[in-house]
PDB file of N, CA and C in Angstrom:
ATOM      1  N   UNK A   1       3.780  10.903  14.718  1.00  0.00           N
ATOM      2  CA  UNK A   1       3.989  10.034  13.588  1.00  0.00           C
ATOM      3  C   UNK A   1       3.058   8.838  13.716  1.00  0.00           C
ATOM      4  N   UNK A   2       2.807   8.484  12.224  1.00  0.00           N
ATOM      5  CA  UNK A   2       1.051   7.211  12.569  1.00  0.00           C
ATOM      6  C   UNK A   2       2.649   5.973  12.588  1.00  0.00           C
ATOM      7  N   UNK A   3       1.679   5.093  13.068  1.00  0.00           N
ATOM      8  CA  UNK A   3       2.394   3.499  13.497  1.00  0.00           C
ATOM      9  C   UNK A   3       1.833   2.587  12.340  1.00  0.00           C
ATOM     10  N   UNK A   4       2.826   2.469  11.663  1.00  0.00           N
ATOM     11  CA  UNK A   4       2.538   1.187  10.934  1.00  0.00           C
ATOM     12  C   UNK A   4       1.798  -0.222  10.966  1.00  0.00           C
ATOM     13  N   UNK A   5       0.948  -0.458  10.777  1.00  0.00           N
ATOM     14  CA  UNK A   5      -0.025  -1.864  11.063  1.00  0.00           C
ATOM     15  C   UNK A   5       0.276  -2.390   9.696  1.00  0.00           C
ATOM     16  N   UNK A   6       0.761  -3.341   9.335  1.00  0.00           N
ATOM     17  CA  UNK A   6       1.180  -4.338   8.249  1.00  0.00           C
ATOM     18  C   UNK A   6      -0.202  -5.669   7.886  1.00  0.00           C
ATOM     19  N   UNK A   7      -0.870  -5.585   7.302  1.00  0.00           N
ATOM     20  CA  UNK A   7      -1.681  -6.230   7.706  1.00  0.00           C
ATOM     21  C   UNK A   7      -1.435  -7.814   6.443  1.00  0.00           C
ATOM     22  N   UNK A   8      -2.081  -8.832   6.896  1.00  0.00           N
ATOM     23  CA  UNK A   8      -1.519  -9.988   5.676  1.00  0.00           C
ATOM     24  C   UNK A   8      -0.401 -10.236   5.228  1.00  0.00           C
ATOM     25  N   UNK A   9       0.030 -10.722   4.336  1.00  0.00           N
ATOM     26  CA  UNK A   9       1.691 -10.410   4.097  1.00  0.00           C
ATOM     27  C   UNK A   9       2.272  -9.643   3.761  1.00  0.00           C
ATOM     28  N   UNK A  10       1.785  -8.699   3.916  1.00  0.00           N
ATOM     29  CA  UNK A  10       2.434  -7.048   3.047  1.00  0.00           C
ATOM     30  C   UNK A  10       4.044  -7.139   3.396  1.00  0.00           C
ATOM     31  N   UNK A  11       4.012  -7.329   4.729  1.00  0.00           N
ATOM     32  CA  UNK A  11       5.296  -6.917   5.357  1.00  0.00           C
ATOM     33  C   UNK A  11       6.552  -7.791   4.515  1.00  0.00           C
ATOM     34  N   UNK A  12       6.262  -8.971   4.687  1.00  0.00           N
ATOM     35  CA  UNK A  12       7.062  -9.794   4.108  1.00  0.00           C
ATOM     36  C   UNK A  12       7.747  -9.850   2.372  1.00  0.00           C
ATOM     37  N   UNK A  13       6.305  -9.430   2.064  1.00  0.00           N
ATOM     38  CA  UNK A  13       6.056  -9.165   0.107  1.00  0.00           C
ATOM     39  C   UNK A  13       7.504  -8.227  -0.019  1.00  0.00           C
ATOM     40  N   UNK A  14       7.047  -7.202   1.034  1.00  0.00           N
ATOM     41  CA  UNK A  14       8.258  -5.675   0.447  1.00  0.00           C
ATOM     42  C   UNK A  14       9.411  -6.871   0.911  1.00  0.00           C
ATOM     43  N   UNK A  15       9.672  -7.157   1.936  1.00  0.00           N
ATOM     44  CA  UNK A  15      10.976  -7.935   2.298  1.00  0.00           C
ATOM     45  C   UNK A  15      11.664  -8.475   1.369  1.00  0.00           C
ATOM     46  N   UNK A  16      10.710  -9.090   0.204  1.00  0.00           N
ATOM     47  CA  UNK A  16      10.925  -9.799  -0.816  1.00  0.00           C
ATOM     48  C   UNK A  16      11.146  -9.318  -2.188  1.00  0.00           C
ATOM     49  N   UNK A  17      11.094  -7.854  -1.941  1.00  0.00           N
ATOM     50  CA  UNK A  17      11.151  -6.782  -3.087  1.00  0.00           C
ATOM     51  C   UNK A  17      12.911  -6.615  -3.199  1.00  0.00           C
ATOM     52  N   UNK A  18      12.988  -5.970  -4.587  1.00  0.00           N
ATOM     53  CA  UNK A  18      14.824  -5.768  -4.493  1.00  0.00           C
ATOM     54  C   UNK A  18      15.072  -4.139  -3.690  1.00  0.00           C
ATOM     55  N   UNK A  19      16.121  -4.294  -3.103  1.00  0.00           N
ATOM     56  CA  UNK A  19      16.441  -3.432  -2.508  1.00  0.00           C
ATOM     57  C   UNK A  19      16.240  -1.494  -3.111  1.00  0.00           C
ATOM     58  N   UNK A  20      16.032  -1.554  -4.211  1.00  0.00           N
ATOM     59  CA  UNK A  20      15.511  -0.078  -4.685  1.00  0.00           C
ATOM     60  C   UNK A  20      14.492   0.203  -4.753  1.00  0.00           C
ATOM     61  N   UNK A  21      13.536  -0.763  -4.712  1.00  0.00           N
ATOM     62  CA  UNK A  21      12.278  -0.710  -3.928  1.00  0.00           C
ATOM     63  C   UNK A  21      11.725  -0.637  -2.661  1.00  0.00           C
ATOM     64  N   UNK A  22      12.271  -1.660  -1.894  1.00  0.00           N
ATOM     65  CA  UNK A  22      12.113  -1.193  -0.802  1.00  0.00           C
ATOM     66  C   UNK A  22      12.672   0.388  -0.183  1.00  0.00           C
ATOM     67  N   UNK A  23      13.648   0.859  -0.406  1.00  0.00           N
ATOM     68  CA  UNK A  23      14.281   1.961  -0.569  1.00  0.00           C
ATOM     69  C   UNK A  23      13.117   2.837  -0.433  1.00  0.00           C
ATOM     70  N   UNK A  24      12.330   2.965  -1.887  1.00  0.00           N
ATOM     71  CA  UNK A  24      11.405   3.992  -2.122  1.00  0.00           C
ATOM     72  C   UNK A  24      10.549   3.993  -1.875  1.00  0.00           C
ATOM     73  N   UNK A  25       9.851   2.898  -1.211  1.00  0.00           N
ATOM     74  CA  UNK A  25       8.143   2.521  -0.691  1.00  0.00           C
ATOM     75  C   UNK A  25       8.747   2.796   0.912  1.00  0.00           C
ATOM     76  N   UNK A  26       9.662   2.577   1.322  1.00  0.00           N
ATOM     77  CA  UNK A  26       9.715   2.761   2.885  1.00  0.00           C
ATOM     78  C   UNK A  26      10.232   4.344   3.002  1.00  0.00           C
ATOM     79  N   UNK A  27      10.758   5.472   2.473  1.00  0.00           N
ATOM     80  CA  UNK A  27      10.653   6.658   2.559  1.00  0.00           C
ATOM     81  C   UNK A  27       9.214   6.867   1.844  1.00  0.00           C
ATOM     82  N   UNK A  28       8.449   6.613   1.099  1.00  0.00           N
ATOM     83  CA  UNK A  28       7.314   6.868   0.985  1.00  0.00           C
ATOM     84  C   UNK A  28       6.475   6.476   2.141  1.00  0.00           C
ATOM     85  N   UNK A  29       6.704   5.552   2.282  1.00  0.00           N
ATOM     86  CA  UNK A  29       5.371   5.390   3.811  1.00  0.00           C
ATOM     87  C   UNK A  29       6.062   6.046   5.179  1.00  0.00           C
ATOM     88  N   UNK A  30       7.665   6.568   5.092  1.00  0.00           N
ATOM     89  CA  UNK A  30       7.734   7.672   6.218  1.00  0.00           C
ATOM     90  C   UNK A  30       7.216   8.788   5.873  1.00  0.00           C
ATOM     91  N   UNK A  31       6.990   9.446   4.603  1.00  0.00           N
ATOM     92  CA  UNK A  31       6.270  10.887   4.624  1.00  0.00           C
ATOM     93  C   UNK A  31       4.762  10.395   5.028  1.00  0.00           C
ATOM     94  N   UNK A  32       4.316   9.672   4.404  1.00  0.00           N
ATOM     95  CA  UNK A  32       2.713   9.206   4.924  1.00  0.00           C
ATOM     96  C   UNK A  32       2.570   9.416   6.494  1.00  0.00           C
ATOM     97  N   UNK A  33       3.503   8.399   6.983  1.00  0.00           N
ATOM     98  CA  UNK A  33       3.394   8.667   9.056  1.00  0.00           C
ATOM     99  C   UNK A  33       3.908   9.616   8.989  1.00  0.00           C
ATOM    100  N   UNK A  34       4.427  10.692   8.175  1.00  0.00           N
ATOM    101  CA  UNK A  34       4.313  12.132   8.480  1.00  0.00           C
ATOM    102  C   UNK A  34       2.894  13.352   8.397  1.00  0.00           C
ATOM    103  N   UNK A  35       2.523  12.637   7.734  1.00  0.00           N
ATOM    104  CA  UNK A  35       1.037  13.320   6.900  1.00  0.00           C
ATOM    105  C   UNK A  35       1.017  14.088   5.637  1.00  0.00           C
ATOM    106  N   UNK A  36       2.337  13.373   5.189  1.00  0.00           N
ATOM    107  CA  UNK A  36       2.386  14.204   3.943  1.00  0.00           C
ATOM    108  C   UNK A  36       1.729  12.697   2.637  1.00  0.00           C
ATOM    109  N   UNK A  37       1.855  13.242   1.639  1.00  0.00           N
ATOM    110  CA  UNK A  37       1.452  12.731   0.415  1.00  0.00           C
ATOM    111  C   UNK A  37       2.620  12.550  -0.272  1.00  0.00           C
ATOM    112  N   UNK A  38       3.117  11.168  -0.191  1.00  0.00           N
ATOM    113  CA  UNK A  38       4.717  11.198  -1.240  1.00  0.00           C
ATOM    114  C   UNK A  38       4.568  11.169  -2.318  1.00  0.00           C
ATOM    115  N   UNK A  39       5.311  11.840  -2.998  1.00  0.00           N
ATOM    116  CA  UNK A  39       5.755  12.015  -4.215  1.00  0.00           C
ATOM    117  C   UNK A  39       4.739  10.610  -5.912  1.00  0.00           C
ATOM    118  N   UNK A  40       5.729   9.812  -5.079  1.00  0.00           N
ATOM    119  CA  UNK A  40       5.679   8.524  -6.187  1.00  0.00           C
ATOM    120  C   UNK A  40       3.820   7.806  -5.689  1.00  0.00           C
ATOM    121  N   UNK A  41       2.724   8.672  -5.242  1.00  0.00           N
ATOM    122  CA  UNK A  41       1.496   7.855  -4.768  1.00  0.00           C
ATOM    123  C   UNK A  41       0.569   8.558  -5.465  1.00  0.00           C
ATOM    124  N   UNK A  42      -0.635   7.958  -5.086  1.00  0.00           N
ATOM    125  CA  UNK A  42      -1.722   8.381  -6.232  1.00  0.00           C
ATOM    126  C   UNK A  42      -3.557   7.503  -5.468  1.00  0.00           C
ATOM    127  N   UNK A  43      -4.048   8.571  -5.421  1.00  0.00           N
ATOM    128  CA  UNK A  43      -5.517   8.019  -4.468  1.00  0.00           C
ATOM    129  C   UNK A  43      -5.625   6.293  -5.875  1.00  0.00           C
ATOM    130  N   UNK A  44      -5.807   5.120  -5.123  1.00  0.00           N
ATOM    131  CA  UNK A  44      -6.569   4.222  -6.370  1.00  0.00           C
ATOM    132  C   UNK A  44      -7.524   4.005  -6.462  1.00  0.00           C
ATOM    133  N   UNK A  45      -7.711   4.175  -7.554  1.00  0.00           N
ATOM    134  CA  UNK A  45      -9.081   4.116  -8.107  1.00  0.00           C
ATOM    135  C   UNK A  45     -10.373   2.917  -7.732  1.00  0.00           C
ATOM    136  N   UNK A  46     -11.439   4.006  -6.915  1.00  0.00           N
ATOM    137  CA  UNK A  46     -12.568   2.825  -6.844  1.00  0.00           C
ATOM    138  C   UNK A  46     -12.847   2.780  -5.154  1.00  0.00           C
ATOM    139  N   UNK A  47     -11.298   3.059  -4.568  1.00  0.00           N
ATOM    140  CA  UNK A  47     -11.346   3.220  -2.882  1.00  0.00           C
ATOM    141  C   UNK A  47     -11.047   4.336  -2.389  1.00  0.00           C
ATOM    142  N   UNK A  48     -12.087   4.846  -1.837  1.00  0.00           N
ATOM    143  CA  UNK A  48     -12.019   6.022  -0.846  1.00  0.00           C
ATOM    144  C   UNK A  48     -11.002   6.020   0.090  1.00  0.00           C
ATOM    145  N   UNK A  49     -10.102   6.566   0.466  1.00  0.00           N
ATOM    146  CA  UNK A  49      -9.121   6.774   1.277  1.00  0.00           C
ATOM    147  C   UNK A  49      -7.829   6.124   1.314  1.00  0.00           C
ATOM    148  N   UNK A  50      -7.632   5.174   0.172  1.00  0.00           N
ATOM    149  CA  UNK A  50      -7.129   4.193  -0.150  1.00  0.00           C
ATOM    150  C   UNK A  50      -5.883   5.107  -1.224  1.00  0.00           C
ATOM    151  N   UNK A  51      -4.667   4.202  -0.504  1.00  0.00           N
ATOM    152  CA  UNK A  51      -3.277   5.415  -1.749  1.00  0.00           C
ATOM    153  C   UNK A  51      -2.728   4.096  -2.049  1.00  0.00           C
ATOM    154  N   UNK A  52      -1.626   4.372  -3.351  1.00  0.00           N
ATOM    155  CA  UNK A  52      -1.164   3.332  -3.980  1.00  0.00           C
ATOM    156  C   UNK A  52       0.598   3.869  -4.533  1.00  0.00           C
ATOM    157  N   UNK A  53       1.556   3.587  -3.825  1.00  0.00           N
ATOM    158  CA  UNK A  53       2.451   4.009  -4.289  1.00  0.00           C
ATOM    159  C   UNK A  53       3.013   2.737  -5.293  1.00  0.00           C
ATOM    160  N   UNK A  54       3.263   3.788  -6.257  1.00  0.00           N
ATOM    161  CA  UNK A  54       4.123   3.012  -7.549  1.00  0.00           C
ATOM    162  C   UNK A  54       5.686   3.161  -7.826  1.00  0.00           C
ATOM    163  N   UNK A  55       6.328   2.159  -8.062  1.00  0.00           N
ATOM    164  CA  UNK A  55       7.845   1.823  -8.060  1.00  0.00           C
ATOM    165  C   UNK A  55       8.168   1.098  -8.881  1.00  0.00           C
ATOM    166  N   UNK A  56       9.003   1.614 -10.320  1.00  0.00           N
ATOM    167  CA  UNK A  56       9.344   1.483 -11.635  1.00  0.00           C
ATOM    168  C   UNK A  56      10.824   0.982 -11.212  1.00  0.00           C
ATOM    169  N   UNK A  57      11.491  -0.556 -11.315  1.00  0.00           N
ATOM    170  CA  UNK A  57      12.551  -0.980 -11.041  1.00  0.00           C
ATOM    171  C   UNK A  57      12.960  -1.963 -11.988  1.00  0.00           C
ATOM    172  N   UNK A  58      14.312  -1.625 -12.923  1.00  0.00           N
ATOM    173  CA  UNK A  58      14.466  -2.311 -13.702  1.00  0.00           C
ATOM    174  C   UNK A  58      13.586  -3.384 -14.865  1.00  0.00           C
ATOM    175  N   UNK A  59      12.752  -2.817 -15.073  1.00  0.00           N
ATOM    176  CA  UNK A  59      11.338  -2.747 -16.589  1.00  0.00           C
ATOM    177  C   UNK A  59      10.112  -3.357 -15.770  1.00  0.00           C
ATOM    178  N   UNK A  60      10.417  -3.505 -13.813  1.00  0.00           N
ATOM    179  CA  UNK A  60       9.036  -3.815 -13.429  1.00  0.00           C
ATOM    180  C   UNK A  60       8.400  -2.801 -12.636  1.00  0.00           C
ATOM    181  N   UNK A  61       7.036  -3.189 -12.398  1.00  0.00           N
ATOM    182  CA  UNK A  61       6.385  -1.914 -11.616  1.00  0.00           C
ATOM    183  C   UNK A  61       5.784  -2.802 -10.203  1.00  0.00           C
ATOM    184  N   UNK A  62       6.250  -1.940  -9.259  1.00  0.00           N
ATOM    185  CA  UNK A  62       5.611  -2.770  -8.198  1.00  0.00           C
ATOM    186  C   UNK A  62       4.950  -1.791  -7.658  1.00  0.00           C
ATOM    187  N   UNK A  63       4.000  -2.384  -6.474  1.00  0.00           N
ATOM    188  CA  UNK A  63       2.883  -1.237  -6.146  1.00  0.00           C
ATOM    189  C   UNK A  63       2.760  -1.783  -4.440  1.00  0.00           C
ATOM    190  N   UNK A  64       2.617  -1.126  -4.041  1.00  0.00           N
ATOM    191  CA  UNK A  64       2.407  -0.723  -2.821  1.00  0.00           C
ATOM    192  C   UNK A  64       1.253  -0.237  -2.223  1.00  0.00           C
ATOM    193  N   UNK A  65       0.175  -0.582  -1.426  1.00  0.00           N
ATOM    194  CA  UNK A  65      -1.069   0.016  -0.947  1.00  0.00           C
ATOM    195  C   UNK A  65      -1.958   0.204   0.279  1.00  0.00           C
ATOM    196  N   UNK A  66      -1.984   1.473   0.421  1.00  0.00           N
ATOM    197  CA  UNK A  66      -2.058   1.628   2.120  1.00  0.00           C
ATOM    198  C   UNK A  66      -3.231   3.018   1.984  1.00  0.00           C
ATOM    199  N   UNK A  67      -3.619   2.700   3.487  1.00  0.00           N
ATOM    200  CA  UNK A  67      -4.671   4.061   3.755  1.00  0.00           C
ATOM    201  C   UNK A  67      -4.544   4.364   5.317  1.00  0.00           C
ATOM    202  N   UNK A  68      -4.794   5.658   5.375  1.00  0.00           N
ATOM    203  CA  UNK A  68      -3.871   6.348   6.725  1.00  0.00           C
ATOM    204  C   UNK A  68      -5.885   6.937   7.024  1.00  0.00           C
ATOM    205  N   UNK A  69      -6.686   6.751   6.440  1.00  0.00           N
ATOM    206  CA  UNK A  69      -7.902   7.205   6.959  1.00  0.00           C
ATOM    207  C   UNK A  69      -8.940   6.275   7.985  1.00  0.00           C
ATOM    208  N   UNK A  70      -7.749   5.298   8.460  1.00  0.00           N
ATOM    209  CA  UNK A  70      -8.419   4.446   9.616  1.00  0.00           C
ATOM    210  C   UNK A  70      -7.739   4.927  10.864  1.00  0.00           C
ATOM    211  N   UNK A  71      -8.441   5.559  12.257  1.00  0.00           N
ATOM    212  CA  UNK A  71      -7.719   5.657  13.525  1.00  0.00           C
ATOM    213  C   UNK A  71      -6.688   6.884  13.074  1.00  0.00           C
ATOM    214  N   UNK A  72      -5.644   6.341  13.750  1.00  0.00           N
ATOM    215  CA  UNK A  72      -4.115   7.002  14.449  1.00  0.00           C
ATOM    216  C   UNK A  72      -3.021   6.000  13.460  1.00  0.00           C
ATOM    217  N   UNK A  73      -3.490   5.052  12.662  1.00  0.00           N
ATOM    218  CA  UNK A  73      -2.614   4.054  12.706  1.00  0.00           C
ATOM    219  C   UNK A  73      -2.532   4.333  10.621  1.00  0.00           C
ATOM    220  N   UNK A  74      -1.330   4.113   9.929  1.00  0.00           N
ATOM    221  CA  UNK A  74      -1.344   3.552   8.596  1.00  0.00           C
ATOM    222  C   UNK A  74      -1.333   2.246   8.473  1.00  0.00           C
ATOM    223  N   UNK A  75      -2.220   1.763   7.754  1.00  0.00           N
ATOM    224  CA  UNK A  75      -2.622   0.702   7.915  1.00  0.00           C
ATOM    225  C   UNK A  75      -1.620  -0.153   5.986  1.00  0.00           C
ATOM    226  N   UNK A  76      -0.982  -0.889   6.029  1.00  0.00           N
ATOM    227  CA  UNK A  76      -0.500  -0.868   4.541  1.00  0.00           C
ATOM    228  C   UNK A  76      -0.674  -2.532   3.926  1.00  0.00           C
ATOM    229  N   UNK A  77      -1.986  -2.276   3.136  1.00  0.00           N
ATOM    230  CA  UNK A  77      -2.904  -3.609   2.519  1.00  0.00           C
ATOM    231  C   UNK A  77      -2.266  -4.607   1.664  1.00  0.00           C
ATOM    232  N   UNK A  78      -1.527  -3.959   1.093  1.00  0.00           N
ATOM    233  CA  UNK A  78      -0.788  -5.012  -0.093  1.00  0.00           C
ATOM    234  C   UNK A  78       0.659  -4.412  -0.636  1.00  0.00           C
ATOM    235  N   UNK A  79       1.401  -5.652  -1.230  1.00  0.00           N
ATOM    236  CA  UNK A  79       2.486  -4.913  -1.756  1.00  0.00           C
ATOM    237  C   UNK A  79       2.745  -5.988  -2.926  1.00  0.00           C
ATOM    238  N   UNK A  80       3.026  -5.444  -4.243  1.00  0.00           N
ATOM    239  CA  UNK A  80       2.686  -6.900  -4.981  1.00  0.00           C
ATOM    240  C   UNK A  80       3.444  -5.743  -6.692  1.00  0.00           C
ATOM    241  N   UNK A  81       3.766  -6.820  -7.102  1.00  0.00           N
ATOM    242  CA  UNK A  81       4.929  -6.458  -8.905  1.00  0.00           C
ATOM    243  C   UNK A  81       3.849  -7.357  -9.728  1.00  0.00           C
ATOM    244  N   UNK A  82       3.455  -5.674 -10.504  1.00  0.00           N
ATOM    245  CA  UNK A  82       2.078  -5.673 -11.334  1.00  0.00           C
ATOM    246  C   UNK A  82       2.760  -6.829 -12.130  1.00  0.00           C
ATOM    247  N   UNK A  83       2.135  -7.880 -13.161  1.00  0.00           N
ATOM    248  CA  UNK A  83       2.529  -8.965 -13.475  1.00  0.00           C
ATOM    249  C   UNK A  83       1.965  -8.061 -14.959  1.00  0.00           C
ATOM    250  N   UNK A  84       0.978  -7.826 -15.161  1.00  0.00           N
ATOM    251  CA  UNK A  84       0.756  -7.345 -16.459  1.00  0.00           C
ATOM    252  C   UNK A  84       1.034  -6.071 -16.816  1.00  0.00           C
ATOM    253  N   UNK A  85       1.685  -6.032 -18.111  1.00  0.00           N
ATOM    254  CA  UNK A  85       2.086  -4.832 -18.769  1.00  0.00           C
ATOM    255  C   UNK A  85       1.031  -3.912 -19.380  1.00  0.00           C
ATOM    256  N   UNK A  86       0.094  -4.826 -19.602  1.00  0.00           N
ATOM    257  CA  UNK A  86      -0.793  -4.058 -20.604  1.00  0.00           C
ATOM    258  C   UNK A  86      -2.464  -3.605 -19.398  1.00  0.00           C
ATOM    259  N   UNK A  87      -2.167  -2.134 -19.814  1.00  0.00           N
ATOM    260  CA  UNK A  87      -3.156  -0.957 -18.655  1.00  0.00           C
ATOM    261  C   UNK A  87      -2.352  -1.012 -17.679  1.00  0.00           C
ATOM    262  N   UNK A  88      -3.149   0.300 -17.227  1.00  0.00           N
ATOM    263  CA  UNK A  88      -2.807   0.764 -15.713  1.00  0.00           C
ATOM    264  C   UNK A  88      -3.556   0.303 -15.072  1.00  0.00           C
ATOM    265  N   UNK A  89      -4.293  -0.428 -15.092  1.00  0.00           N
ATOM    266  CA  UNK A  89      -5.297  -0.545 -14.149  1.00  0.00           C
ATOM    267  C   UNK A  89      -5.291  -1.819 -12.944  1.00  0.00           C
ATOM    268  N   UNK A  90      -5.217  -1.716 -11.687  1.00  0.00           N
ATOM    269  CA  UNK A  90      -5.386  -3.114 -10.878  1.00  0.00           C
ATOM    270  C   UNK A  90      -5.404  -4.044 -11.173  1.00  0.00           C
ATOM    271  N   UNK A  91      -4.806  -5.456 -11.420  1.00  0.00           N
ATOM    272  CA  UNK A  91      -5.159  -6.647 -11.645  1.00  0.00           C
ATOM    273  C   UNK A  91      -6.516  -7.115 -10.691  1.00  0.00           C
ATOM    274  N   UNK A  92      -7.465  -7.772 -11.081  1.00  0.00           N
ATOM    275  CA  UNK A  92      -8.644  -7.759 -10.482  1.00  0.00           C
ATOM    276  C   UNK A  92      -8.229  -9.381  -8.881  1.00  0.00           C
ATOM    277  N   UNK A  93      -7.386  -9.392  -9.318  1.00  0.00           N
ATOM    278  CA  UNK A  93      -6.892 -10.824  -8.169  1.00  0.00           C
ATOM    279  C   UNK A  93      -6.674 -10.076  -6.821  1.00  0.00           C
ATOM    280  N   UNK A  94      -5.592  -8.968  -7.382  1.00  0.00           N
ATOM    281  CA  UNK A  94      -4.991  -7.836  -6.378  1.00  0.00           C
ATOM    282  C   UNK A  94      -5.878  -7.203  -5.762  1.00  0.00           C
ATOM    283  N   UNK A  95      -7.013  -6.711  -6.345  1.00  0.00           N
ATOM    284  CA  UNK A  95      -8.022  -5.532  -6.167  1.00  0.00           C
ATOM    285  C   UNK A  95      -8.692  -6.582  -4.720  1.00  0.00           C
ATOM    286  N   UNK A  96      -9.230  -7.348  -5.328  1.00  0.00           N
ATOM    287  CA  UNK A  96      -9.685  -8.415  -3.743  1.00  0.00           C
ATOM    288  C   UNK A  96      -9.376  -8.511  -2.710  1.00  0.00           C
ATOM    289  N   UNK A  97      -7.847  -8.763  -2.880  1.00  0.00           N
ATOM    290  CA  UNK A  97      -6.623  -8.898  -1.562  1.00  0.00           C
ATOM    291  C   UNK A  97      -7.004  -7.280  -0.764  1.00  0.00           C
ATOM    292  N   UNK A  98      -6.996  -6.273  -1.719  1.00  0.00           N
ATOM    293  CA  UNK A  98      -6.750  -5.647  -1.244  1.00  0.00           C
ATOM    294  C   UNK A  98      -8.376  -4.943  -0.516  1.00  0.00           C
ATOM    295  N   UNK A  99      -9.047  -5.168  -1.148  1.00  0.00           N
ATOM    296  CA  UNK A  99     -10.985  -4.712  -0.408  1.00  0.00           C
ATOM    297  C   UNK A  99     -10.456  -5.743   0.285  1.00  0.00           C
ATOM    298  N   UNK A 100     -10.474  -6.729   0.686  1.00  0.00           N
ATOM    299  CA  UNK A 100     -10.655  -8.010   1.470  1.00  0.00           C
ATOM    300  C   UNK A 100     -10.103  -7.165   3.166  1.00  0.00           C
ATOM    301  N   UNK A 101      -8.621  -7.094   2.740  1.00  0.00           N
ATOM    302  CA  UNK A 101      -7.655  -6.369   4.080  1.00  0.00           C
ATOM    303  C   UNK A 101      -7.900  -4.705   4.268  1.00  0.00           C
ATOM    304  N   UNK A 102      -8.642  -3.849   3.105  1.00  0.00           N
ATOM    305  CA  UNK A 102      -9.116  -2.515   3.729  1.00  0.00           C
ATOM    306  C   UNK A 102     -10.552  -3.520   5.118  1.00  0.00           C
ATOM    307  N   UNK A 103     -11.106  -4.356   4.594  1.00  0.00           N
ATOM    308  CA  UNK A 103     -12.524  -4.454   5.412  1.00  0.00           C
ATOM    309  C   UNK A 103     -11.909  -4.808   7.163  1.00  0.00           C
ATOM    310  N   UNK A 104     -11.028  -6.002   7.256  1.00  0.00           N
ATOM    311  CA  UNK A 104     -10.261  -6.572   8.102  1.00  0.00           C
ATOM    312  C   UNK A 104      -9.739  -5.393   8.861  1.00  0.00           C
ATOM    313  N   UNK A 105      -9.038  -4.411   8.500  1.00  0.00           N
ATOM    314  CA  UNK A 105      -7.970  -3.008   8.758  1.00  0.00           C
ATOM    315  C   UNK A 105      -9.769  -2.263   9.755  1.00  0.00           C
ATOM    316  N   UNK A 106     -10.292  -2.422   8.673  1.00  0.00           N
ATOM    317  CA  UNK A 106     -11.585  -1.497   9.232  1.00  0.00           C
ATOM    318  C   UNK A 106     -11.806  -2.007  10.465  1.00  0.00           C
ATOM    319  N   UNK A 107     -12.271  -3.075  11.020  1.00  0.00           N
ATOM    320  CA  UNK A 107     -12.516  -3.681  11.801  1.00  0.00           C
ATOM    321  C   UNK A 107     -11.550  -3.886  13.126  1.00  0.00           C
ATOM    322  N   UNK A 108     -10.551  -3.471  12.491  1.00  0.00           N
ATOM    323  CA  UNK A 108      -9.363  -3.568  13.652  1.00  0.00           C
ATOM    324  C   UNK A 108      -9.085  -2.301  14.314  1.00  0.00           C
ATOM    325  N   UNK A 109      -9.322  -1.140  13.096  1.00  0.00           N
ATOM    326  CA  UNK A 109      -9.746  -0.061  13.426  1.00  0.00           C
ATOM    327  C   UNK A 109     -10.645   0.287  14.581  1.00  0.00           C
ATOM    328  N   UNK A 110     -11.884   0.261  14.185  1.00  0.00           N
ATOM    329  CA  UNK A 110     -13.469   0.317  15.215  1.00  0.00           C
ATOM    330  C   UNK A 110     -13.278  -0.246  16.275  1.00  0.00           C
ATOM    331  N   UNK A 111     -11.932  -1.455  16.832  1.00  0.00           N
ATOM    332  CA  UNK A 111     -11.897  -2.605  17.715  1.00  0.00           C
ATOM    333  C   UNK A 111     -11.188  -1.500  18.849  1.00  0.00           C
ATOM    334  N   UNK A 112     -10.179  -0.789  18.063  1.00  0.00           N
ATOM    335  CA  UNK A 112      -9.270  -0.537  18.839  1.00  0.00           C
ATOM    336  C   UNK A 112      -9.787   1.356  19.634  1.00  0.00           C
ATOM    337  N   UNK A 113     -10.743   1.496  18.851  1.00  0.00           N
ATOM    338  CA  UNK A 113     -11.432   2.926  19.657  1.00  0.00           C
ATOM    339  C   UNK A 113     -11.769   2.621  21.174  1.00  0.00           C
TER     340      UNK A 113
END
């Protein structure tokens, strides 16, 4: 099973999520340290190796984002309640946070070979 590396505040963000979320992003990131592909995830768009689980809770969507293609380790970049309704697409604030902590993850990665 891969070991969770929390990187930035991710850890805390979900902490701060309501409990049916956390629920479903933390059995989603146990099939991941299984090597499976859960259900509720989806490659995001733009990052190579990069997954994004989505969680529809009472009319909000929160998102979740992690990549298991660094090392031995899942590495999980962001966790954040899309603020805008309108598209699917990344808020471009988020998208940063999250290249910013894949580059950081990388590096911690290569450190630890």
């Amino acid at each position: 099973m891969k070991k969770i590396i929390w990187m930035g505040s991710s850890l805390k963000d979900l902490q701060d999520c309501p409990e049916g979320v956390k629920d479903d992003v933390g059995f989603a990131l146990y099939e991941a340290q299984q090597g499976e592909m859960p259900n509720k995830s989806k490659p995001l768009k733009g990052l190579l190796g990069v997954i994004e689980i989505k969680t529809d809770f009472r009319r909000d969507t929160y998102r979740t984002v992690y990549t298991v293609k660094l090392g031995e380790s899942l590495y999980v970049l962001h966790v954040f309640k899309k603020k805008s309704h309108h598209g699917k697409s990344t808020p471009k604030p988020d998208m940063q946070v999250i290249k910013s902590r894949l580059m950081f993850a990388q590096k911690m990665a290569e450190e630890s070979k």
